[in-house]
N, C-alpha and C. Protein backbone atom coordinates (compact mmCIF):
# COMPACT_ATOMS: atom_id res chain seq x y z
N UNK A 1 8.38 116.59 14.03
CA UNK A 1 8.34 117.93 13.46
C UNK A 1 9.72 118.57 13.49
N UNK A 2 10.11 118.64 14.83
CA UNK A 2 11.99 119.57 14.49
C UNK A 2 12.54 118.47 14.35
N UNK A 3 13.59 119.31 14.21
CA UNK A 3 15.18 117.80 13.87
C UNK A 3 15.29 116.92 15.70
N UNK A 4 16.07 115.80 15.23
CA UNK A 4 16.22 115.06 16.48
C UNK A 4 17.93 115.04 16.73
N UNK A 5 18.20 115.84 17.11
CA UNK A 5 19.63 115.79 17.23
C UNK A 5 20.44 114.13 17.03
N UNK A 6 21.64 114.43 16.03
CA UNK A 6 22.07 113.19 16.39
C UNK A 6 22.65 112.07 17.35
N UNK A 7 23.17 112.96 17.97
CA UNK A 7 23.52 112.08 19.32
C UNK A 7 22.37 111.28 19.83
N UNK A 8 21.12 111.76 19.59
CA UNK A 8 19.88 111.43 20.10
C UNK A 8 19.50 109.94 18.93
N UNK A 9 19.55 109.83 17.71
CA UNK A 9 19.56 109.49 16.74
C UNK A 9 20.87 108.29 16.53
N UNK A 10 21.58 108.38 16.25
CA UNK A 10 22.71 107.39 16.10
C UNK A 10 23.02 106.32 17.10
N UNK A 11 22.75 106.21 18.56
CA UNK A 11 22.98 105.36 19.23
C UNK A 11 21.30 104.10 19.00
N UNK A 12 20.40 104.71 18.49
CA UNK A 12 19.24 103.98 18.65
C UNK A 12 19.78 103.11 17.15
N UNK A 13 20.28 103.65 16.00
CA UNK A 13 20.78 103.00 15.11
C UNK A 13 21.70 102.03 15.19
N UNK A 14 22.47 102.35 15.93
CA UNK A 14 23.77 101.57 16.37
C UNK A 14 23.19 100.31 16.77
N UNK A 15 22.70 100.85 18.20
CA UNK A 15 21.60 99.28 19.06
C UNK A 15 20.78 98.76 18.12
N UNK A 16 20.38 99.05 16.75
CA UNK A 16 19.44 98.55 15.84
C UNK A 16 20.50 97.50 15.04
N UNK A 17 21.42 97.49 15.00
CA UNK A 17 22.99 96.85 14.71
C UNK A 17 23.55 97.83 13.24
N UNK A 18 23.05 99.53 12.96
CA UNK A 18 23.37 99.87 11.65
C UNK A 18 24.85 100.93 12.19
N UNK A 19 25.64 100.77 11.00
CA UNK A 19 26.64 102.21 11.68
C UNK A 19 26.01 103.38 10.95
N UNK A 20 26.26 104.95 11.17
CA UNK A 20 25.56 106.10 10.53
C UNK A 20 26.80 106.44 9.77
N UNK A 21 26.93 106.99 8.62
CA UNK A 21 27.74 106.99 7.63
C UNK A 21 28.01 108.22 6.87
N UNK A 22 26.80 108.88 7.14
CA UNK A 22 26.57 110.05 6.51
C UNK A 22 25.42 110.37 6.91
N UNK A 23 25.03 112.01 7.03
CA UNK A 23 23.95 112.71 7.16
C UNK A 23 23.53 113.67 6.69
N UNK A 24 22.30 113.97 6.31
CA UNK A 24 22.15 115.36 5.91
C UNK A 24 20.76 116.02 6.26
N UNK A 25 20.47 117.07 6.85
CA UNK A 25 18.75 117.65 7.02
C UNK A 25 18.53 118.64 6.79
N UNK A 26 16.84 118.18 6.32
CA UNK A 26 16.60 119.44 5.55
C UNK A 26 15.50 119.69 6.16
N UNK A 27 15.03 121.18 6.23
CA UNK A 27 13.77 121.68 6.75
C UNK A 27 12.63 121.61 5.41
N UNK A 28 11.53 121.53 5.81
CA UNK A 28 10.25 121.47 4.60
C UNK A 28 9.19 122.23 5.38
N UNK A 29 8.00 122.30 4.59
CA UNK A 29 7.21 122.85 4.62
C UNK A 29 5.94 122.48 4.19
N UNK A 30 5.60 120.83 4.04
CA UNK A 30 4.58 120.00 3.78
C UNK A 30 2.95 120.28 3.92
N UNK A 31 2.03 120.33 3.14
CA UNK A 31 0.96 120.45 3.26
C UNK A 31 -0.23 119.51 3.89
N UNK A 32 0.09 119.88 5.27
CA UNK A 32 -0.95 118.54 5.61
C UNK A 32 -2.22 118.94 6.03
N UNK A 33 -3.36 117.87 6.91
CA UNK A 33 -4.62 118.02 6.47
C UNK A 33 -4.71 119.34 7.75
N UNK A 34 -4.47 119.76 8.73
CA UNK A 34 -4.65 120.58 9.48
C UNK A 34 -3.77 122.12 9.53
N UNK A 35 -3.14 122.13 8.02
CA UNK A 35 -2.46 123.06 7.52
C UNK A 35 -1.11 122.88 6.73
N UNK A 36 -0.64 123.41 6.75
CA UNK A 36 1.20 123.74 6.50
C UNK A 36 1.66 123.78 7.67
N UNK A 37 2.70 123.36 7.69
CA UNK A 37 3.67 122.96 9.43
C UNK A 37 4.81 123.03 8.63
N UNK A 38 6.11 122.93 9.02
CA UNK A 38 7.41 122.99 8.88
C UNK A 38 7.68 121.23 9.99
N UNK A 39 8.06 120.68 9.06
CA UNK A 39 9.02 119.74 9.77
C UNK A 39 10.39 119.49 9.35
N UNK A 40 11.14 118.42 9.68
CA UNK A 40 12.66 118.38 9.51
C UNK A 40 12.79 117.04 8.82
N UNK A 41 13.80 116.93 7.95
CA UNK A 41 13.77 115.23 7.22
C UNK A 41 15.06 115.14 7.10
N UNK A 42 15.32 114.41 8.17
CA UNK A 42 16.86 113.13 8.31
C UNK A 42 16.77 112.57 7.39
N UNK A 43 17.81 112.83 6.27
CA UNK A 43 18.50 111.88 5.01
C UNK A 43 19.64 111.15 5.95
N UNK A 44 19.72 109.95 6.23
CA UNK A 44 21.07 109.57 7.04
C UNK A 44 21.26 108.04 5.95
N UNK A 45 22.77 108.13 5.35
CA UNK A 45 23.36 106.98 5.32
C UNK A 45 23.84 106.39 6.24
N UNK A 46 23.10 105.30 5.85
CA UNK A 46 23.82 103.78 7.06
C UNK A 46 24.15 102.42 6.02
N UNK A 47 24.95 101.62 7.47
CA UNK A 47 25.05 100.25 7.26
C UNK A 47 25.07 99.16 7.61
N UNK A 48 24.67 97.96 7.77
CA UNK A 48 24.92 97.25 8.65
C UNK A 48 26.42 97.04 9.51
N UNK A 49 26.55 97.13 10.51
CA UNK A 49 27.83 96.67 11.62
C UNK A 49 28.42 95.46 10.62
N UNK A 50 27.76 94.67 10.51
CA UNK A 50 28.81 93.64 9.82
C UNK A 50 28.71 93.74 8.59
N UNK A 51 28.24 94.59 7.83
CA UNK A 51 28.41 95.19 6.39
C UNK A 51 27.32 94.36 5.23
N UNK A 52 26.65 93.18 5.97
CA UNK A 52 25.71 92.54 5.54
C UNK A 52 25.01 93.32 4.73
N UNK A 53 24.04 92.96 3.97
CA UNK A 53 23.12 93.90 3.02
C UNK A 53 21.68 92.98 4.31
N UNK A 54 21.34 94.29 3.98
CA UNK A 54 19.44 94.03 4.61
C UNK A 54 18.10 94.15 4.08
N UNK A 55 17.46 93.32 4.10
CA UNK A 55 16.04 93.05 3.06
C UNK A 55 15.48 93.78 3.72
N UNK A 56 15.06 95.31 3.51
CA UNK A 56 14.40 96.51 3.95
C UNK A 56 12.96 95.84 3.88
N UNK A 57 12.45 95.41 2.66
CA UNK A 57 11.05 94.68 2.65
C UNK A 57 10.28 93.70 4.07
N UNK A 58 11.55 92.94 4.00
CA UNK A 58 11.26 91.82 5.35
C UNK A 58 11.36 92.74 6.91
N UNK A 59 12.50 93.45 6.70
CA UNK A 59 12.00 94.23 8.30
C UNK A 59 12.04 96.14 8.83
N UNK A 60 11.35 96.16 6.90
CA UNK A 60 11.20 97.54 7.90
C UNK A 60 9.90 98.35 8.24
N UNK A 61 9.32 97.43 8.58
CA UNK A 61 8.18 97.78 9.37
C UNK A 61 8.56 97.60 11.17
N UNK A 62 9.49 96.60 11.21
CA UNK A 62 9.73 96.04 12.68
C UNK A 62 10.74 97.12 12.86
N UNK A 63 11.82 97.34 12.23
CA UNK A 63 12.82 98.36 12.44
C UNK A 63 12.11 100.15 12.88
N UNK A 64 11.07 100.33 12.15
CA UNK A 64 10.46 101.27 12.46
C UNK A 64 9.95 101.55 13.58
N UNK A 65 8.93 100.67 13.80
CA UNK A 65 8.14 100.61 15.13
C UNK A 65 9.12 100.36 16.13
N UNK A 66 10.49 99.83 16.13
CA UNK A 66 11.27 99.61 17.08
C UNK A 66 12.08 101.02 17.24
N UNK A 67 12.29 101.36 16.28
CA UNK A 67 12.78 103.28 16.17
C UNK A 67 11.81 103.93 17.18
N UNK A 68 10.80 103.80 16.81
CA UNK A 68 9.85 104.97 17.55
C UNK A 68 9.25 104.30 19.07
N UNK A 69 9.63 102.91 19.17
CA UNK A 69 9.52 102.25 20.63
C UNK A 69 10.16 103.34 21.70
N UNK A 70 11.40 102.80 20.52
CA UNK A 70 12.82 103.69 21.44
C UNK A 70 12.32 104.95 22.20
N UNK A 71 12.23 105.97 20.88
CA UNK A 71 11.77 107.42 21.22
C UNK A 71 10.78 107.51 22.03
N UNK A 72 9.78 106.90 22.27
CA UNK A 72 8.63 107.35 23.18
C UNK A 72 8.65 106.59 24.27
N UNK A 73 9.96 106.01 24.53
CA UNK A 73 10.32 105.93 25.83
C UNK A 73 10.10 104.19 25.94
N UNK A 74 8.68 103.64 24.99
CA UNK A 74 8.34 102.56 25.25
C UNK A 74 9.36 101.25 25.34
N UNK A 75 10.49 101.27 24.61
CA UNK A 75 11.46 99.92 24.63
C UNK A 75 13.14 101.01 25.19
N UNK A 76 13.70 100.04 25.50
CA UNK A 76 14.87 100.45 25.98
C UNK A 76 16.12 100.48 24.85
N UNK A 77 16.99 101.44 24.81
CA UNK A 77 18.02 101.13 23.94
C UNK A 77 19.21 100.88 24.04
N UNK A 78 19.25 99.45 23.97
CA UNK A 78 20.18 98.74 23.81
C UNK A 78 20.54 97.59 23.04
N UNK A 79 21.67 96.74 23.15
CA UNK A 79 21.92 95.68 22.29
C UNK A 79 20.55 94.68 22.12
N UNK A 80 19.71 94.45 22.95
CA UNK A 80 18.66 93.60 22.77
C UNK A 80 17.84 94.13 21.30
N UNK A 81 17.86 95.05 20.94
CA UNK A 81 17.28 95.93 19.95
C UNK A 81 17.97 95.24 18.68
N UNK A 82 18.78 94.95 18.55
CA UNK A 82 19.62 94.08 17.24
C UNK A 82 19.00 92.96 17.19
N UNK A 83 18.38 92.00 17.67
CA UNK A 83 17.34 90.81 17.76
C UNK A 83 16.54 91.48 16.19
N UNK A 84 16.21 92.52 16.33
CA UNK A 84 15.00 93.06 15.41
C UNK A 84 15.08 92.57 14.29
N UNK A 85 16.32 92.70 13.72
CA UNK A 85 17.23 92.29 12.35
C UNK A 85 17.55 90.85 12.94
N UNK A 86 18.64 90.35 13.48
CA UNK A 86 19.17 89.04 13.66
C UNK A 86 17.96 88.34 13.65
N UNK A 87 17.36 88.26 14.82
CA UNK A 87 16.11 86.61 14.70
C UNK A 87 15.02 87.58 14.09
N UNK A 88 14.69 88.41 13.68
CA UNK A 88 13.39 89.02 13.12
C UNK A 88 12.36 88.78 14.07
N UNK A 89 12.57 90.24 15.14
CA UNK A 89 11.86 89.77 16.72
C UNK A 89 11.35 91.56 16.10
N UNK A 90 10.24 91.00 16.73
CA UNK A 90 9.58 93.07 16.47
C UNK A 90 10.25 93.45 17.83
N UNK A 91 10.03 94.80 18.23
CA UNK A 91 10.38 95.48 19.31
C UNK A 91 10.00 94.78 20.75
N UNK A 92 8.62 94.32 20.66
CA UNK A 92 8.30 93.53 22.22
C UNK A 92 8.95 92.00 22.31
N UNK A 93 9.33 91.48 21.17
CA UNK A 93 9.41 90.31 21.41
C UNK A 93 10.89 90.65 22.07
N UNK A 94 11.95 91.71 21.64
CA UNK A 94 13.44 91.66 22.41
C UNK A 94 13.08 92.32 23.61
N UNK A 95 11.80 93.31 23.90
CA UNK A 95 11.78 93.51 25.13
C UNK A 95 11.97 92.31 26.60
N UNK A 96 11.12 91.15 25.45
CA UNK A 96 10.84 89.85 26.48
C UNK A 96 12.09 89.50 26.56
N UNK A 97 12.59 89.37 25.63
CA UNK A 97 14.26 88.66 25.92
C UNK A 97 15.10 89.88 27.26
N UNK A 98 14.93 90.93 26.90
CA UNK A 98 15.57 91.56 27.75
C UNK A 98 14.67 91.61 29.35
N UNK A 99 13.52 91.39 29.35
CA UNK A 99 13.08 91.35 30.78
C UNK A 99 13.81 89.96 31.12
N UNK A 100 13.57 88.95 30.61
CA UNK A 100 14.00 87.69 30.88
C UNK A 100 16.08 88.02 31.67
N UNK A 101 16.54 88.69 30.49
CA UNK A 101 17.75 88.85 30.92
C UNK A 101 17.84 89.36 32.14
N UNK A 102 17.27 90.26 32.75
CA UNK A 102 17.56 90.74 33.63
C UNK A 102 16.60 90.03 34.79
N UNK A 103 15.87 89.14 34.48
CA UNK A 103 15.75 88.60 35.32
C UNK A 103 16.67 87.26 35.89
N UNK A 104 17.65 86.85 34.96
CA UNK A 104 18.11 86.07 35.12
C UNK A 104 19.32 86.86 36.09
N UNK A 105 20.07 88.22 35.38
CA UNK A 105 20.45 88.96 36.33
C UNK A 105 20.14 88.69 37.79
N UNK A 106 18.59 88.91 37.72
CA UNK A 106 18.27 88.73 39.46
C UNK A 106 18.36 87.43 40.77
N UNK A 107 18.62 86.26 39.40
CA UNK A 107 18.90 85.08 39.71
C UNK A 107 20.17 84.95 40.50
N UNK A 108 20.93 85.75 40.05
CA UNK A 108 22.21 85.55 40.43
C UNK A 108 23.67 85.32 38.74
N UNK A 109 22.76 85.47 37.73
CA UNK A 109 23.17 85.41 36.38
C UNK A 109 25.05 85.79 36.79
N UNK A 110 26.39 85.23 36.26
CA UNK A 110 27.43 85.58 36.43
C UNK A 110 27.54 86.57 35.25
N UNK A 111 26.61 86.85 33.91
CA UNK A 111 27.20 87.08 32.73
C UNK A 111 26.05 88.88 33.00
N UNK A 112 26.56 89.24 32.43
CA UNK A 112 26.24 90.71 32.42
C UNK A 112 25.39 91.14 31.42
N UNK A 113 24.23 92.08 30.97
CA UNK A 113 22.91 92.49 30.26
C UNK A 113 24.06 92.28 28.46
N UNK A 114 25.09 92.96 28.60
CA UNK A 114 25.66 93.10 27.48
C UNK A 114 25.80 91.82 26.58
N UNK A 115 26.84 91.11 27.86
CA UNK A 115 27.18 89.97 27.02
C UNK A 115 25.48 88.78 26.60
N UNK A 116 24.57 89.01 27.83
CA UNK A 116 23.64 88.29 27.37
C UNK A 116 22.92 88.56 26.21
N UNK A 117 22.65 90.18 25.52
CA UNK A 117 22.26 90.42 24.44
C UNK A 117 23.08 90.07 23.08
N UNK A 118 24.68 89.34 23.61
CA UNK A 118 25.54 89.97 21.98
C UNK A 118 25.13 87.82 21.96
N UNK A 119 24.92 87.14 23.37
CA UNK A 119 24.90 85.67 22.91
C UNK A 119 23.94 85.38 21.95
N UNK A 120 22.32 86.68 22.44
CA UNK A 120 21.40 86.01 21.68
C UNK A 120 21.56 86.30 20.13
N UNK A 121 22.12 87.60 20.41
CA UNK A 121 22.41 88.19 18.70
C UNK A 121 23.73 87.50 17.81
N UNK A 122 24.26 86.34 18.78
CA UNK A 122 25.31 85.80 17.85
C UNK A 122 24.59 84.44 17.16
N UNK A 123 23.85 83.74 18.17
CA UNK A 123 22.91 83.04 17.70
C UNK A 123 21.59 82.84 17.34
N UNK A 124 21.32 84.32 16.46
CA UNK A 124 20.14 84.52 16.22
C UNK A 124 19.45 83.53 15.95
N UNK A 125 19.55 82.55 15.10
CA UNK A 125 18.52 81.15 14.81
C UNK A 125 17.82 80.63 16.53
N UNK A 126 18.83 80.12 17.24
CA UNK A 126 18.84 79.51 18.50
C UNK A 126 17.49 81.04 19.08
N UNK A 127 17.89 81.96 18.73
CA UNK A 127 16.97 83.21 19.93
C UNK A 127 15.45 82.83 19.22
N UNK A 128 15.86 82.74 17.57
CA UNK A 128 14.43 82.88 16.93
C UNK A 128 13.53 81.83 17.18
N UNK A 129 13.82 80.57 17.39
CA UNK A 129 13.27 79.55 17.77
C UNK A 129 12.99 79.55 19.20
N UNK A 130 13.18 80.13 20.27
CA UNK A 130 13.04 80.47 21.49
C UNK A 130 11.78 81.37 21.54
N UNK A 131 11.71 82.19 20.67
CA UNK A 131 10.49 83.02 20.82
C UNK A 131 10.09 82.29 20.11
N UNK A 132 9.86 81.57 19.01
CA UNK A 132 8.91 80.49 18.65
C UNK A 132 7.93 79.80 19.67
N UNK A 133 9.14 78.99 20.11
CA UNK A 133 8.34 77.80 21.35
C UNK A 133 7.96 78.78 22.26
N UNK A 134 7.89 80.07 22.81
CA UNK A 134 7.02 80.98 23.59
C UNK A 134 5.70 81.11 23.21
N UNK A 135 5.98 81.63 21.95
CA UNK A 135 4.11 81.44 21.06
C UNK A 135 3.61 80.27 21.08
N UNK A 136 4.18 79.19 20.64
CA UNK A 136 3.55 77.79 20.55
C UNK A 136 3.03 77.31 22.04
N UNK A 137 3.58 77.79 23.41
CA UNK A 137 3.53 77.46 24.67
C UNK A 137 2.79 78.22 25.21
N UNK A 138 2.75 79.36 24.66
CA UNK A 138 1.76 80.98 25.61
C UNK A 138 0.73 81.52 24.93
N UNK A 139 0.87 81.62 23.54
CA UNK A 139 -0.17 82.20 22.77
C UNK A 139 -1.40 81.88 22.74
N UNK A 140 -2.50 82.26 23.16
CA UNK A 140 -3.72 81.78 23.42
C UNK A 140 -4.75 81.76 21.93
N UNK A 141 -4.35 82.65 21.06
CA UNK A 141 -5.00 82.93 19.74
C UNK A 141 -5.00 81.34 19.20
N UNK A 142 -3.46 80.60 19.51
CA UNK A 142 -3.35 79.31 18.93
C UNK A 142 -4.28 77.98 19.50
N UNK A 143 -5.07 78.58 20.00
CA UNK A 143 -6.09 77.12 20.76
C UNK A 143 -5.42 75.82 20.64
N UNK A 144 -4.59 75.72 21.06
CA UNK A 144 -3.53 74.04 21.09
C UNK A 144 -4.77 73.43 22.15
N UNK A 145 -4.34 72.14 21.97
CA UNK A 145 -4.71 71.48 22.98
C UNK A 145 -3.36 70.82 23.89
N UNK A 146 -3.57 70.23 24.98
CA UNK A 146 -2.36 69.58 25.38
C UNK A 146 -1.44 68.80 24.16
N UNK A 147 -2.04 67.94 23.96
CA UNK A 147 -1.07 67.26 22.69
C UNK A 147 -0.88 67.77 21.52
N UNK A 148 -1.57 69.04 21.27
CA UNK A 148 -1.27 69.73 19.82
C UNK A 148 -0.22 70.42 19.89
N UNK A 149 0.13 71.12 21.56
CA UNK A 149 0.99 71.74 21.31
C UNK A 149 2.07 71.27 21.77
N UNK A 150 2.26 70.16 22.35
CA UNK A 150 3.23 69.42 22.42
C UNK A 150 3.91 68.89 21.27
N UNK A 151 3.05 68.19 20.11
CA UNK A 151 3.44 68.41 18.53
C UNK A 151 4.15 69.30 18.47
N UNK A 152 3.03 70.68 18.25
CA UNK A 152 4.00 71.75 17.48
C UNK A 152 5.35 71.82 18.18
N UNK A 153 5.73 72.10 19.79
CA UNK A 153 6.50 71.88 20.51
C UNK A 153 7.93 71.10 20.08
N UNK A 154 7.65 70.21 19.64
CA UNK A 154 8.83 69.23 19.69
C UNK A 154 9.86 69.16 18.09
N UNK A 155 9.56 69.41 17.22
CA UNK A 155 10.54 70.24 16.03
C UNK A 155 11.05 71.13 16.23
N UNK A 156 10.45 72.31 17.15
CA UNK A 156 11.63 74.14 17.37
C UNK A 156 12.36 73.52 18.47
N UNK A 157 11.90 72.12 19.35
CA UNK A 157 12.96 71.83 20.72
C UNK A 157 14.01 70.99 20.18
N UNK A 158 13.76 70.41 19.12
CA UNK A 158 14.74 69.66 18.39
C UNK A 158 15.75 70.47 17.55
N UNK A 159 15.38 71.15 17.09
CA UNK A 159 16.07 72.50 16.29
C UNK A 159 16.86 72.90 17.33
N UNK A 160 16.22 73.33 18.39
CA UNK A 160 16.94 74.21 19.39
C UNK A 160 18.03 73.29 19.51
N UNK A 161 18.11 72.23 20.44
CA UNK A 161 19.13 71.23 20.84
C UNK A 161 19.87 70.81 19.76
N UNK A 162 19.78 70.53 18.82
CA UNK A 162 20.84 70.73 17.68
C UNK A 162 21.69 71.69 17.76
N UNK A 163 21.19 72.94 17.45
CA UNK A 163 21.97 74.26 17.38
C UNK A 163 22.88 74.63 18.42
N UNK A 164 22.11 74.04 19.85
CA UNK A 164 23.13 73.85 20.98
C UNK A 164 24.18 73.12 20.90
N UNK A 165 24.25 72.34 20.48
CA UNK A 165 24.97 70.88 20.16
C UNK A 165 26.24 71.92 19.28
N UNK A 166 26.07 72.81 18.53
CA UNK A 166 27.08 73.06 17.41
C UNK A 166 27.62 74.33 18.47
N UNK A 167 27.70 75.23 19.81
CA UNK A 167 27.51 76.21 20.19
C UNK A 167 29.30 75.78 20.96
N UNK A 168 30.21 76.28 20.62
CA UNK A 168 31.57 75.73 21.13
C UNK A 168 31.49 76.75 22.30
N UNK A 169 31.31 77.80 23.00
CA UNK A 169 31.79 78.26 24.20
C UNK A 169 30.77 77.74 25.14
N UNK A 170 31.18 77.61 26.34
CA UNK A 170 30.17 76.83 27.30
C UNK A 170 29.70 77.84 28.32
N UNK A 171 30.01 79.23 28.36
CA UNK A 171 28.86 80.05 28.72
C UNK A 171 28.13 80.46 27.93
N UNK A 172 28.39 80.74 26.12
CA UNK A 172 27.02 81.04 25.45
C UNK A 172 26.35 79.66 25.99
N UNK A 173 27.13 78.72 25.82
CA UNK A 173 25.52 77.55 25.47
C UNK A 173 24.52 77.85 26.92
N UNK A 174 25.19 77.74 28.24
CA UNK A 174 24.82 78.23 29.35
C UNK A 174 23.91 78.95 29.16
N UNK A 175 24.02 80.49 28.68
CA UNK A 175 23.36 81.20 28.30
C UNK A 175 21.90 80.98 27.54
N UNK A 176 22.35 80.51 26.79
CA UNK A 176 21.33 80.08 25.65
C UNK A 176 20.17 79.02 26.43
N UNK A 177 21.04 77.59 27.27
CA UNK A 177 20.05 77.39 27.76
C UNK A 177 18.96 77.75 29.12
N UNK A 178 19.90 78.77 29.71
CA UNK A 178 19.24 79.35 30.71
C UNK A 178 17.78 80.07 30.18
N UNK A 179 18.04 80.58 28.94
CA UNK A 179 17.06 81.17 28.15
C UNK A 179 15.92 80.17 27.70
């Protein structure tokens, strides 16, 4: 309903990987079913950080729900939030990556929450196939059997190890396979 200040606003964009470019708001006065209310409507130009163009179709339903994760406190904002776009992870699936991170943190991890979010977001393919083989391994909707899902299993582990194979710094790969 009121405006969301930008400071409040632009860093959740940022962590979404967009820069803000321009802004503009306007107050309204919309007719909805429990009356007339006054709310506020953020016109904001953006862009992607790396200037990429983005198929709004393919993720902005995930970009959304990951907007309003943010705001209601439910997901955290930070670099893990760029997953959303890079591997096309909705909001819980980078939550998992980021509990994971910080649990590896608790391990004794040498690499820090930051750099572990920019490895997965440099190798988005490698992250997306990671939450793959999570569903194929955890998802219960998928009724695998032992050997079914060992099948499905063994093409995203082959994928994966390839992609490792091409990964030239030896703490991302670290990284990657700690993950």
């Amino acid at each position: 309903d009121g405006p969301i200040p930008l400071s409040e606003r632009v860093p959740v964009l940022e962590n979404l990987g967009f820069s803000a470019i321009d802004e503009r708001s306007y107050r309204l006065t919309p007719q909805f079913a429990d009356g007339v209310r006054e709310v506020t409507l953020h016109d904001m130009v953006i862009e992607t950080c790396d200037g990429a163009p983005i198929e709004l179709k393919r993720h902005d339903a995930r970009l959304e729900a990951c907007f309003l994760a943010v705001f209601r406190g439910d997901a955290e904002n930070d670099g893990f939030n760029r997953l959303v776009i890079a591997a096309g992870a909705d909001w819980r699936q980078a939550a998992a990556f980021r509990a994971y991170a910080g649990y590896l943190r608790q391990l004794g991890s040498l690499f820090g929450l930051r750099y572990l979010a920019e490895t997965l977001n440099r190798y988005a393919g490698v992250t997306r196939d990671l939450g793959e083989l999570f569903h194929v391994r955890f998802d219960p909707d998928r009724k695998f059997g032992a050997s079914d899902r060992d099948a499905a299993e063994a093409p995203i582990r082959r994928r994966i190890e390839r992609a490792l194979a091409g990964v030239p710094s030896l703490d991302e790969d670290r990284i990657l396979r700690q993950f």
